[in-house]
C-alpha atoms as a PDB file:
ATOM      1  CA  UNK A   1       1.740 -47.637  -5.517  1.00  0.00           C
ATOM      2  CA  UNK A   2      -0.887 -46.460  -3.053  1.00  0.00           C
ATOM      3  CA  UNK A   3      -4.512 -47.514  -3.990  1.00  0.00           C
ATOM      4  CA  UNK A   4      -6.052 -44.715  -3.870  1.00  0.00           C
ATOM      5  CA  UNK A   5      -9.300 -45.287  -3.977  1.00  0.00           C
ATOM      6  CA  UNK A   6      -9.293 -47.314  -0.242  1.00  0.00           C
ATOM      7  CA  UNK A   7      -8.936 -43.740   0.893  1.00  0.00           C
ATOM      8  CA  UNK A   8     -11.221 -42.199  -0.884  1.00  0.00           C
ATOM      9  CA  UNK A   9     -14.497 -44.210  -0.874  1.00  0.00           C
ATOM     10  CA  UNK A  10     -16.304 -42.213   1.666  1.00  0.00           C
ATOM     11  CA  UNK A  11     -15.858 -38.949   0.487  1.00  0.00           C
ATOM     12  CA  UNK A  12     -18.731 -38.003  -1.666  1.00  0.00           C
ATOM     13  CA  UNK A  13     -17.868 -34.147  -3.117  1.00  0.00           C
ATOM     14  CA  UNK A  14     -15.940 -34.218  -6.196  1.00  0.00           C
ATOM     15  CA  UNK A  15     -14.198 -31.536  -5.556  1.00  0.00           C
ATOM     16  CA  UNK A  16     -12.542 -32.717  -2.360  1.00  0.00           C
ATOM     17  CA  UNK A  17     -11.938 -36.280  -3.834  1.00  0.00           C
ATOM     18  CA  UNK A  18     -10.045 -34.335  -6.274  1.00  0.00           C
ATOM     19  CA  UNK A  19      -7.641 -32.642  -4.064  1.00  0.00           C
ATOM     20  CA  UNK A  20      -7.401 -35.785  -1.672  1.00  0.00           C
ATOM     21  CA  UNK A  21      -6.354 -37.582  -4.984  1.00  0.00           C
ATOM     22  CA  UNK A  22      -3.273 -34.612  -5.351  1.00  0.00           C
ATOM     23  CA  UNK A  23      -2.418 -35.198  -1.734  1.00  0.00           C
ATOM     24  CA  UNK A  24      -2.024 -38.609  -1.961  1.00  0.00           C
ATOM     25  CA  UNK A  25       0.388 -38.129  -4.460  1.00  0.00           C
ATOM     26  CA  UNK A  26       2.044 -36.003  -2.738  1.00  0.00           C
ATOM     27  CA  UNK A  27       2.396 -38.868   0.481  1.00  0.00           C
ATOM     28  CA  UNK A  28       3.494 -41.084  -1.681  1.00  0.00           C
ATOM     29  CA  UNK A  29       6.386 -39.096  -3.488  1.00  0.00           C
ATOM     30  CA  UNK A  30       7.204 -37.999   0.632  1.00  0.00           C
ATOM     31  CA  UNK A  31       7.442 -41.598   0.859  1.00  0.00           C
ATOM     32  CA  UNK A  32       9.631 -42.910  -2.386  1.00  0.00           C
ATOM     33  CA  UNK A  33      12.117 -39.978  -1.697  1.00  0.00           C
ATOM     34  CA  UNK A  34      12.116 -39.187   1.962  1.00  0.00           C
ATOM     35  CA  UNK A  35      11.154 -35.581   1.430  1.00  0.00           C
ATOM     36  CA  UNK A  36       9.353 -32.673   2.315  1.00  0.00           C
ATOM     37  CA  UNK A  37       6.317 -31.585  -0.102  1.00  0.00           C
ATOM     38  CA  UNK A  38       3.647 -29.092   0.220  1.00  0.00           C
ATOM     39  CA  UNK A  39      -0.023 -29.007  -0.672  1.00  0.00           C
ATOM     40  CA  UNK A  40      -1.348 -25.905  -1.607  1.00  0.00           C
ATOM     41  CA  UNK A  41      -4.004 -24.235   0.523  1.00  0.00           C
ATOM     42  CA  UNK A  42      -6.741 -26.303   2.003  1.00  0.00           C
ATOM     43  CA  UNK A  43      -9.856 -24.634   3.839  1.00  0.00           C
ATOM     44  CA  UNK A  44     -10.773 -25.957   7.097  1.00  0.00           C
ATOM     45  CA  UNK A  45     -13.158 -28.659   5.656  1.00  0.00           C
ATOM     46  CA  UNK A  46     -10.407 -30.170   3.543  1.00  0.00           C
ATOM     47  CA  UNK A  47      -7.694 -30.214   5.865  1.00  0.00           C
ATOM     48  CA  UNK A  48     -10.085 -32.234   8.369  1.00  0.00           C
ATOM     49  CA  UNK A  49     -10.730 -34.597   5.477  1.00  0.00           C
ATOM     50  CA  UNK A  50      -6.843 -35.078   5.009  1.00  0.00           C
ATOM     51  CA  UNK A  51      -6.038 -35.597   8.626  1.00  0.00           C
ATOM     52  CA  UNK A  52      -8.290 -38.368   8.692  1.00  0.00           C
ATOM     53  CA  UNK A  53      -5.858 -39.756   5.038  1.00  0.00           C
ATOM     54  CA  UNK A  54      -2.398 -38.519   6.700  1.00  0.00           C
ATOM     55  CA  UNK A  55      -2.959 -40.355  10.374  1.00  0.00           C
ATOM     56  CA  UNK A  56      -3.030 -43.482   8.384  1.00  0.00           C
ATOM     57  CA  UNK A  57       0.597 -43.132   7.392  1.00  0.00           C
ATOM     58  CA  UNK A  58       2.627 -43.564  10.775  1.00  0.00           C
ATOM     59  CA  UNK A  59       6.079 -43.227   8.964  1.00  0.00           C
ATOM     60  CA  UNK A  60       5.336 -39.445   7.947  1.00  0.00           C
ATOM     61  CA  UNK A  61       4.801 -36.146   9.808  1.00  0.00           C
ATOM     62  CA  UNK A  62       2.780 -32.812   9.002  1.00  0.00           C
ATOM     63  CA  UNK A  63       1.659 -29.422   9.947  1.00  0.00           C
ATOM     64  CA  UNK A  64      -0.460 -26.762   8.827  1.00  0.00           C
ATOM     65  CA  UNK A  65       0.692 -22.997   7.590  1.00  0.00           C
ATOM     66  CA  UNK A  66      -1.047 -20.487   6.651  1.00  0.00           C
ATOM     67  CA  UNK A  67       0.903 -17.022   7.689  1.00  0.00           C
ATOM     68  CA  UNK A  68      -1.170 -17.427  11.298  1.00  0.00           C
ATOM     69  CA  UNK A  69      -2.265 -19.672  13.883  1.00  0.00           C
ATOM     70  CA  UNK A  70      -6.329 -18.505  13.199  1.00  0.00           C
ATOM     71  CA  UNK A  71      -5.721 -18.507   9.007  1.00  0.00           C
ATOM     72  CA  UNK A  72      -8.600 -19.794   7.097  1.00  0.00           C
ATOM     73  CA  UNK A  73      -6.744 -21.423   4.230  1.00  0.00           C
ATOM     74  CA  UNK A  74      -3.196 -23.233   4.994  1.00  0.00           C
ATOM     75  CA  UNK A  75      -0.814 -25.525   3.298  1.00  0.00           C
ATOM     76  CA  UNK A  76       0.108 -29.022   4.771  1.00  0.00           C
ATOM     77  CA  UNK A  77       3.616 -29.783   4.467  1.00  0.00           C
ATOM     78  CA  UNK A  78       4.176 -33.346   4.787  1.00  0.00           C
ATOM     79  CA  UNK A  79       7.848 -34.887   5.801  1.00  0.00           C
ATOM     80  CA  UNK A  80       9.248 -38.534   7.118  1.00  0.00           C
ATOM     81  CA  UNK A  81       8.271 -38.770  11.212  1.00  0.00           C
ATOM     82  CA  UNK A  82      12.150 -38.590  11.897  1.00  0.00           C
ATOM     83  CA  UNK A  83      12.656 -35.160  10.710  1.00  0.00           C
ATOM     84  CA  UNK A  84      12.308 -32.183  13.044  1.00  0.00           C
ATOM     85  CA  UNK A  85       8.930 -29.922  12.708  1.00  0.00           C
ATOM     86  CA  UNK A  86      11.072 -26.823  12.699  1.00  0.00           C
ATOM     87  CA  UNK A  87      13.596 -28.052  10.171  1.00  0.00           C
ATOM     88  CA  UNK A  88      10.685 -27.796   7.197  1.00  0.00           C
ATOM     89  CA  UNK A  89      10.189 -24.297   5.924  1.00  0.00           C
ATOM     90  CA  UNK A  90       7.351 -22.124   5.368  1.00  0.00           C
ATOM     91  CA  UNK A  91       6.103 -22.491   1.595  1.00  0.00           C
ATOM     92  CA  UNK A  92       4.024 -18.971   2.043  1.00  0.00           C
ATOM     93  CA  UNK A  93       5.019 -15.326   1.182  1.00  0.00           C
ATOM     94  CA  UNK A  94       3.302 -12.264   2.782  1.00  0.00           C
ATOM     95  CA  UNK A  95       2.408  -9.647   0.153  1.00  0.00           C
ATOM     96  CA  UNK A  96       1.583  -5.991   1.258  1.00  0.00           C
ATOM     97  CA  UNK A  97      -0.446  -4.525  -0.333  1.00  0.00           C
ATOM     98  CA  UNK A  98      -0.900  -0.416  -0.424  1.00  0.00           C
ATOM     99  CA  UNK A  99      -2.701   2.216  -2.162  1.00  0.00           C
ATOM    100  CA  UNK A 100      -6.481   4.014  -2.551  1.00  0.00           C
ATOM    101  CA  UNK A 101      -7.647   0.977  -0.939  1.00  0.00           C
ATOM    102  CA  UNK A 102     -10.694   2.282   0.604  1.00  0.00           C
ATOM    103  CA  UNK A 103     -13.420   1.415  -1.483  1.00  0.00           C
ATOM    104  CA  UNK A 104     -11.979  -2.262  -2.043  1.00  0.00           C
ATOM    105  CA  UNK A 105     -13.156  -5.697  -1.068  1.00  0.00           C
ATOM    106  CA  UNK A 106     -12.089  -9.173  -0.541  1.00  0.00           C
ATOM    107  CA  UNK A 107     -13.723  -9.785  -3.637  1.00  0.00           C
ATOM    108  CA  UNK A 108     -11.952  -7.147  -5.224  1.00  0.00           C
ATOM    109  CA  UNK A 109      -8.496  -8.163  -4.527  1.00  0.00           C
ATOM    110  CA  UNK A 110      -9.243 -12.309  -5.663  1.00  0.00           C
ATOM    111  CA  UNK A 111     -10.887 -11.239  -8.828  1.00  0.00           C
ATOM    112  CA  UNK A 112      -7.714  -9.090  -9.639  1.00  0.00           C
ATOM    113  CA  UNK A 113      -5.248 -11.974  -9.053  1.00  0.00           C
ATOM    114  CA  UNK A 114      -7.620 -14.563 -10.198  1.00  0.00           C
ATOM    115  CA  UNK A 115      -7.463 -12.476 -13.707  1.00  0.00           C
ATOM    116  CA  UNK A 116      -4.074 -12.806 -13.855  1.00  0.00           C
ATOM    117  CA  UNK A 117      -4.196 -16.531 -14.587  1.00  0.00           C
ATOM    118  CA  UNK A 118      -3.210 -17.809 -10.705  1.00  0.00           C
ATOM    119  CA  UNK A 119      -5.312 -20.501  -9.542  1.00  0.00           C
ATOM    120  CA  UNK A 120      -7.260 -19.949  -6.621  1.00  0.00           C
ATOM    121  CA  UNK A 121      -5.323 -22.682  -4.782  1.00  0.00           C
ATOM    122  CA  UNK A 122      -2.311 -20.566  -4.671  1.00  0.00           C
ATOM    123  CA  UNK A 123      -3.696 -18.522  -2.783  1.00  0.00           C
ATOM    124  CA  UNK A 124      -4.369 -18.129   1.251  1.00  0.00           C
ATOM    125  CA  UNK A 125      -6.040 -15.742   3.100  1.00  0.00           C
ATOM    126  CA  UNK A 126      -7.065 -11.878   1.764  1.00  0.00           C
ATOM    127  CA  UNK A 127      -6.428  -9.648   4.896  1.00  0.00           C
ATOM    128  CA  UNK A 128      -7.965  -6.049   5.100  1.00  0.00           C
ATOM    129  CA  UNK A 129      -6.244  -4.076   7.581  1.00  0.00           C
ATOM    130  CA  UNK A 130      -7.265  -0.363   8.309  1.00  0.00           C
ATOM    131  CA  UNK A 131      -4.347   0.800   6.257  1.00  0.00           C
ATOM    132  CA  UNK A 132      -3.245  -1.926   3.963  1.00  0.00           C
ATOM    133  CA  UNK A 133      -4.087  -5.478   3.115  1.00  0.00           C
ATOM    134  CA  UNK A 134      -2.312  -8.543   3.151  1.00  0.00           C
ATOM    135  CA  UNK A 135      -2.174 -11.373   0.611  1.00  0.00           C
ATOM    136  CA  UNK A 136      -0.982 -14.688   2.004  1.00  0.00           C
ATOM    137  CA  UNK A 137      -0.081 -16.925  -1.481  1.00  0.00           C
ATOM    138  CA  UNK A 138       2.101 -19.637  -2.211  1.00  0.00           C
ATOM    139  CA  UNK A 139       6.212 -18.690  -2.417  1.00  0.00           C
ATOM    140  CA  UNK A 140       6.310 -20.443  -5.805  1.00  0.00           C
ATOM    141  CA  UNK A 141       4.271 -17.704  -7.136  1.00  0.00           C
ATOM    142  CA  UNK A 142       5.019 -14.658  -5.282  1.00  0.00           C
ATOM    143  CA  UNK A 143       7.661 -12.913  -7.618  1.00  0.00           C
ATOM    144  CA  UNK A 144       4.636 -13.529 -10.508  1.00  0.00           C
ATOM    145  CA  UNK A 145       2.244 -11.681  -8.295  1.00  0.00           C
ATOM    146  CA  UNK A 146       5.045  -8.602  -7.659  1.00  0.00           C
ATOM    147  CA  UNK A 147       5.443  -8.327 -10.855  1.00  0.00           C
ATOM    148  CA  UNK A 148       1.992  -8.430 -12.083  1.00  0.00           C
ATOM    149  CA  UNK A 149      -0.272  -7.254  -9.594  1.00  0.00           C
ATOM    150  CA  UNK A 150      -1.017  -3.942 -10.376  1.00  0.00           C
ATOM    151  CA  UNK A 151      -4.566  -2.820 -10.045  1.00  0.00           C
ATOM    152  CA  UNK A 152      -7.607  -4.274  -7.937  1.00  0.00           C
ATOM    153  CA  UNK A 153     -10.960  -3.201  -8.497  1.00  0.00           C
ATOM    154  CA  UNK A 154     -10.256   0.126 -10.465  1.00  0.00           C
ATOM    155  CA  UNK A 155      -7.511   1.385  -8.209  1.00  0.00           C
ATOM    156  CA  UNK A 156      -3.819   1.196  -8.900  1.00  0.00           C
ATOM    157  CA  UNK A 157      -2.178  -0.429  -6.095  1.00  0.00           C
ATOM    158  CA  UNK A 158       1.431  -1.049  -4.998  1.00  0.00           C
ATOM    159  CA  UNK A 159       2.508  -4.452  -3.705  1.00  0.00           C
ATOM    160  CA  UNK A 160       5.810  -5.341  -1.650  1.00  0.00           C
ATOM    161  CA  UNK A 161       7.074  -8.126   0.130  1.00  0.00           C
ATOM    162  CA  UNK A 162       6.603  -7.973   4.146  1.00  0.00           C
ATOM    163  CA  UNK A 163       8.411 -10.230   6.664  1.00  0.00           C
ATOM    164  CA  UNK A 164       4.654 -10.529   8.684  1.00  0.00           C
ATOM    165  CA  UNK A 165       6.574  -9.975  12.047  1.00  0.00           C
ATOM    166  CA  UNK A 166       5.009  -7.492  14.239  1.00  0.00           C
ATOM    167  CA  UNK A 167       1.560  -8.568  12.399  1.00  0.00           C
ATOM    168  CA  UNK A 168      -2.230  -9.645  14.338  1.00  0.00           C
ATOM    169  CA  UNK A 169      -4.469 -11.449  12.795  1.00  0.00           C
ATOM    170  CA  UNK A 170      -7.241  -9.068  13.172  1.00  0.00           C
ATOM    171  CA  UNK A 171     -11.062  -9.908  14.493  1.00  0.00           C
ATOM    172  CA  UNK A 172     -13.599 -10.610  12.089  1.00  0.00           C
ATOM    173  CA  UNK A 173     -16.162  -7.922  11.294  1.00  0.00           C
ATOM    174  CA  UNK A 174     -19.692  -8.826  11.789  1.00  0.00           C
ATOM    175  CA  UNK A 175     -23.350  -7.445  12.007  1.00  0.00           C
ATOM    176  CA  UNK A 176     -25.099  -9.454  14.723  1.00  0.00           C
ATOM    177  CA  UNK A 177     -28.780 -10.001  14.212  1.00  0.00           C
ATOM    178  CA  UNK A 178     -31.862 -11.845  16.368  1.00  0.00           C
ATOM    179  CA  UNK A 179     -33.684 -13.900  14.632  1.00  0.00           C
ATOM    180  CA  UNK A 180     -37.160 -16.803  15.773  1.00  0.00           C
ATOM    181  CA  UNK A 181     -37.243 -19.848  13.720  1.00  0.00           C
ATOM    182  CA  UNK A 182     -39.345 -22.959  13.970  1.00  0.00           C
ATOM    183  CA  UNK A 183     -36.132 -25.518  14.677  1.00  0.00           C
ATOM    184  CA  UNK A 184     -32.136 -25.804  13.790  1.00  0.00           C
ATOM    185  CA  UNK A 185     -32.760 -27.292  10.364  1.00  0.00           C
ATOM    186  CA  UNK A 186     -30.424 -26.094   7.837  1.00  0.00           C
ATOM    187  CA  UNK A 187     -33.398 -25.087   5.433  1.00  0.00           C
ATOM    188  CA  UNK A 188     -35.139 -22.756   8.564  1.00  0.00           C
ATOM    189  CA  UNK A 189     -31.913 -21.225   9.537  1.00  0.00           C
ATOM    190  CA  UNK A 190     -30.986 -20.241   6.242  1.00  0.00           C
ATOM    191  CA  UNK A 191     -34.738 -18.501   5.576  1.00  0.00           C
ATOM    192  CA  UNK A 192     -33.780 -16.266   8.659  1.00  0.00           C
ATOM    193  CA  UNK A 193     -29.858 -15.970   7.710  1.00  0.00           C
ATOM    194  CA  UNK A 194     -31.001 -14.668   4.347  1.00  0.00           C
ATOM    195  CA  UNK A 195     -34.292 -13.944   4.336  1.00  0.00           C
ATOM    196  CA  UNK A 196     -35.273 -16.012   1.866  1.00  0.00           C
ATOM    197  CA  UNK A 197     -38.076 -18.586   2.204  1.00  0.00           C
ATOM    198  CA  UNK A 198     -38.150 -21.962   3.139  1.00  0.00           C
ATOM    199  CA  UNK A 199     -38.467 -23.247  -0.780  1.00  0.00           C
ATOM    200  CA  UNK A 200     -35.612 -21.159  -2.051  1.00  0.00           C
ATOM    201  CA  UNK A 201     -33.734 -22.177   1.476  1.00  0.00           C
ATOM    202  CA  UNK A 202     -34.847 -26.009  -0.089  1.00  0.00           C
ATOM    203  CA  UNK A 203     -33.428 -25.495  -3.998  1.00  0.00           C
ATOM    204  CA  UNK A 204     -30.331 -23.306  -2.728  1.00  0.00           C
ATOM    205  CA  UNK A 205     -28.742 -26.797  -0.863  1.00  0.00           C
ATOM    206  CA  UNK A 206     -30.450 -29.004  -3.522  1.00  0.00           C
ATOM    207  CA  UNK A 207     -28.266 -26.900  -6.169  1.00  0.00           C
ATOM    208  CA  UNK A 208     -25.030 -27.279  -3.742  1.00  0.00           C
ATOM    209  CA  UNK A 209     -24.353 -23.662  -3.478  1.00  0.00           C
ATOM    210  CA  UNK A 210     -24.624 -24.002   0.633  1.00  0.00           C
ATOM    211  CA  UNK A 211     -21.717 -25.115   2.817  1.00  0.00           C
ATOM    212  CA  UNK A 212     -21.938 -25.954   6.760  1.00  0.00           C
ATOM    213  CA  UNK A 213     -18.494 -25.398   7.910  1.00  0.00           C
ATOM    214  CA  UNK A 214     -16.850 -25.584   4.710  1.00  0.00           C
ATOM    215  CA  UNK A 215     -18.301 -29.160   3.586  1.00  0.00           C
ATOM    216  CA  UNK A 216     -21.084 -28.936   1.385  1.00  0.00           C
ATOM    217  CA  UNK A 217     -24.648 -30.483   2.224  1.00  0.00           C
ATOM    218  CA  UNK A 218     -27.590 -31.576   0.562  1.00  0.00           C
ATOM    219  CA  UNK A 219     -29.934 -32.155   3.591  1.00  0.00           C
ATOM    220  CA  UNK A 220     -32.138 -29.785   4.197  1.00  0.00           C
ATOM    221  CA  UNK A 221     -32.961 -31.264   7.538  1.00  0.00           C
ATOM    222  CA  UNK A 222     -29.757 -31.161   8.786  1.00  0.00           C
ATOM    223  CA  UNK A 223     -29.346 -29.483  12.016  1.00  0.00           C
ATOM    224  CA  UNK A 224     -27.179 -26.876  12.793  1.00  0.00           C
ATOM    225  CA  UNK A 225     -25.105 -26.139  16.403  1.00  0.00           C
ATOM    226  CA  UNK A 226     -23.925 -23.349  17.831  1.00  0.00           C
ATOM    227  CA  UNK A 227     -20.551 -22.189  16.190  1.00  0.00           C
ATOM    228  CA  UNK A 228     -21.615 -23.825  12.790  1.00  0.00           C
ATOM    229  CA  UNK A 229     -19.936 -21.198   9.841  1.00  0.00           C
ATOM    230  CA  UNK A 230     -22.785 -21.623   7.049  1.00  0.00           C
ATOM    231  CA  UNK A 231     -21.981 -20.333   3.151  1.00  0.00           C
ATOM    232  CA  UNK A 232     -24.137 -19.416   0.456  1.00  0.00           C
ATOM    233  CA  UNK A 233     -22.654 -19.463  -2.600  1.00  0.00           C
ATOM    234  CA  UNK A 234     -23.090 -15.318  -3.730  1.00  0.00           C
ATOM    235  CA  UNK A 235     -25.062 -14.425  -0.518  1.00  0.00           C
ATOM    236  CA  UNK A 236     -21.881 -14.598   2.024  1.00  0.00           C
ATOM    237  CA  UNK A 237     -21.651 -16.356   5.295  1.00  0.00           C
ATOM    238  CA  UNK A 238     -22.951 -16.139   8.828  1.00  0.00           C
ATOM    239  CA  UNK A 239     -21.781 -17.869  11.988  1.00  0.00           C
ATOM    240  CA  UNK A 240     -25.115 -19.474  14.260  1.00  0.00           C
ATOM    241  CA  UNK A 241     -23.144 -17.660  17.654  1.00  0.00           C
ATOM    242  CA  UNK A 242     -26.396 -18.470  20.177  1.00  0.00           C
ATOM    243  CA  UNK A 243     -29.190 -19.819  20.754  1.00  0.00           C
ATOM    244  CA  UNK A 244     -31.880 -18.105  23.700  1.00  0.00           C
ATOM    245  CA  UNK A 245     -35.257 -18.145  24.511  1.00  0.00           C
ATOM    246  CA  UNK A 246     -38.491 -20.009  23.375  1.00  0.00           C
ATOM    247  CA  UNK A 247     -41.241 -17.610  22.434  1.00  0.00           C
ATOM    248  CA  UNK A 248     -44.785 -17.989  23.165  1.00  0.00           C
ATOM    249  CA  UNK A 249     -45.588 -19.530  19.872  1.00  0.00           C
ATOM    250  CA  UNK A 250     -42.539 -22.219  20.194  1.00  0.00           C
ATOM    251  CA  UNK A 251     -39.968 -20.377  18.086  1.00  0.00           C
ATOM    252  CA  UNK A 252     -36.647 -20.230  19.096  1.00  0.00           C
ATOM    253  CA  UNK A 253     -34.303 -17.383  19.048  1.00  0.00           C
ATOM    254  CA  UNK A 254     -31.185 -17.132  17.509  1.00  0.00           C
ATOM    255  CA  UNK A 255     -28.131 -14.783  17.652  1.00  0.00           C
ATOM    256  CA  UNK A 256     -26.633 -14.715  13.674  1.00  0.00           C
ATOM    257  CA  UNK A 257     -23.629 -13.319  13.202  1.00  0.00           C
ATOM    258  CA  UNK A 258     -23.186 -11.595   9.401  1.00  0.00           C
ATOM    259  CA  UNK A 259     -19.700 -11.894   8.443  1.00  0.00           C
ATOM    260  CA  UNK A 260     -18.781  -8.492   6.579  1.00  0.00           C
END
């Protein structure tokens, strides 16, 4: 039995300790059986924070899916270091998904499944094409989804199973704004990010509802770099994409990326 808790001591959100609990079990039944397992889909933040548990394990192998090379959310599939990487199948399904889809969101398209009792784990990455949208979810829930996806928003949709060949993932829309602020602290970027002021910049991480890349924070002074994805729980996420100039009064400018 693996003690878990060696592995887990420095991680400090509940929330990932959770899941790094789940994929321990998971290395260890890889380990008692010789088998292949799957997680289900980690974001970027929580696969980092399982590398760092899986390289400690020199008898087993892994790799990431997610439907695409630049996917958001993937699965880790974890097998014994003498099996082949391309001998260990995919554990995710493309679903198409077509329809009156024009006045639909990301948001639209999670609540719907999320209603129909599938945990948000199962799921990968929401795609919006110009034409259709993709669903990347878990296999072991796919035929569930065919067969009871039926409306998102308050559109009736139609929903088949696509190969993905032929498929891009496609560039991220964004509104790109300039914006002065006093320093990189997480607390002043997220006053010009938001527009919001410095004390509600101050209770928003104190509450946990902000993320820098993924992780969650409670520093208020902590300071940003360029290429840093910052989330505000019900406010959306911007990218810090540049930094510039100085002004005359000491600010400095920044290039914020809106992700729509």
């Amino acid at each position: 039995m693996l003690d878990k808790d060696i592995f887990l001591n420095h991680i400090n959100d509940n929330e990932v300790v959770f899941k790094m609990r789940r994929l321990l079990d998971l290395i260890q039944a890889s380990k008692k059986n010789h088998s292949t397992v799957e997680s289900d889909f980690f974001d970027p933040y929580e696969r980092k924070t399982a590398v760092s548990i899986l390289n400690r394990f020199q008898d087993l192998s892994y790799r990431f899916d997610g439907g695409f090379e630049e996917a958001e959310r993937k699965c880790i599939m974890i097998f014994p270091e003498y099996m082949q990487e391309e001998d260990v199948q995919s554990p995710v399904a493309y679903l198409k998904i077509e329809g009156q889809l024009e006045n639909l969101s990301h948001k639209d398209y999670l609540g719907a499944v999320l209603g129909l009792g599938v945990t948000r784990e199962k799921i990968g990455d929401i795609i919006l094409y110009d034409d259709f949208t993709l669903m990347i979810v878990k296999k072991e829930i796919r035929d569930y989804i065919l067969l009871n996806f039926e409306k998102a928003g308050k559109q009736n949709i139609s929903i088949t199973e696509t190969d993905g060949d032929g498929l891009e993932y496609p560039e991220l829309d964004f509104i790109e704004v300039s914006k002065f602020v006093a320093s990189l602290r997480l607390d002043s970027y997220l006053s010009a990010a938001y527009n919001i002021s410095r004390s509600e910049s101050r209770a928003l991480i104190k509450s946990e509802d902000v993320k820098v890349n993924w992780g969650k924070t409670s520093k208020s002074d902590h300071v940003l770099e360029v290429g840093d994805v910052v989330s505000v729980r019900g406010k959306g996420r911007t990218v810090l994409h540049e930094t510039g100039g100085i002004s005359k009064k000491g600010r400095l400018n920044l290039k914020i990326r809106k992700l729509i």
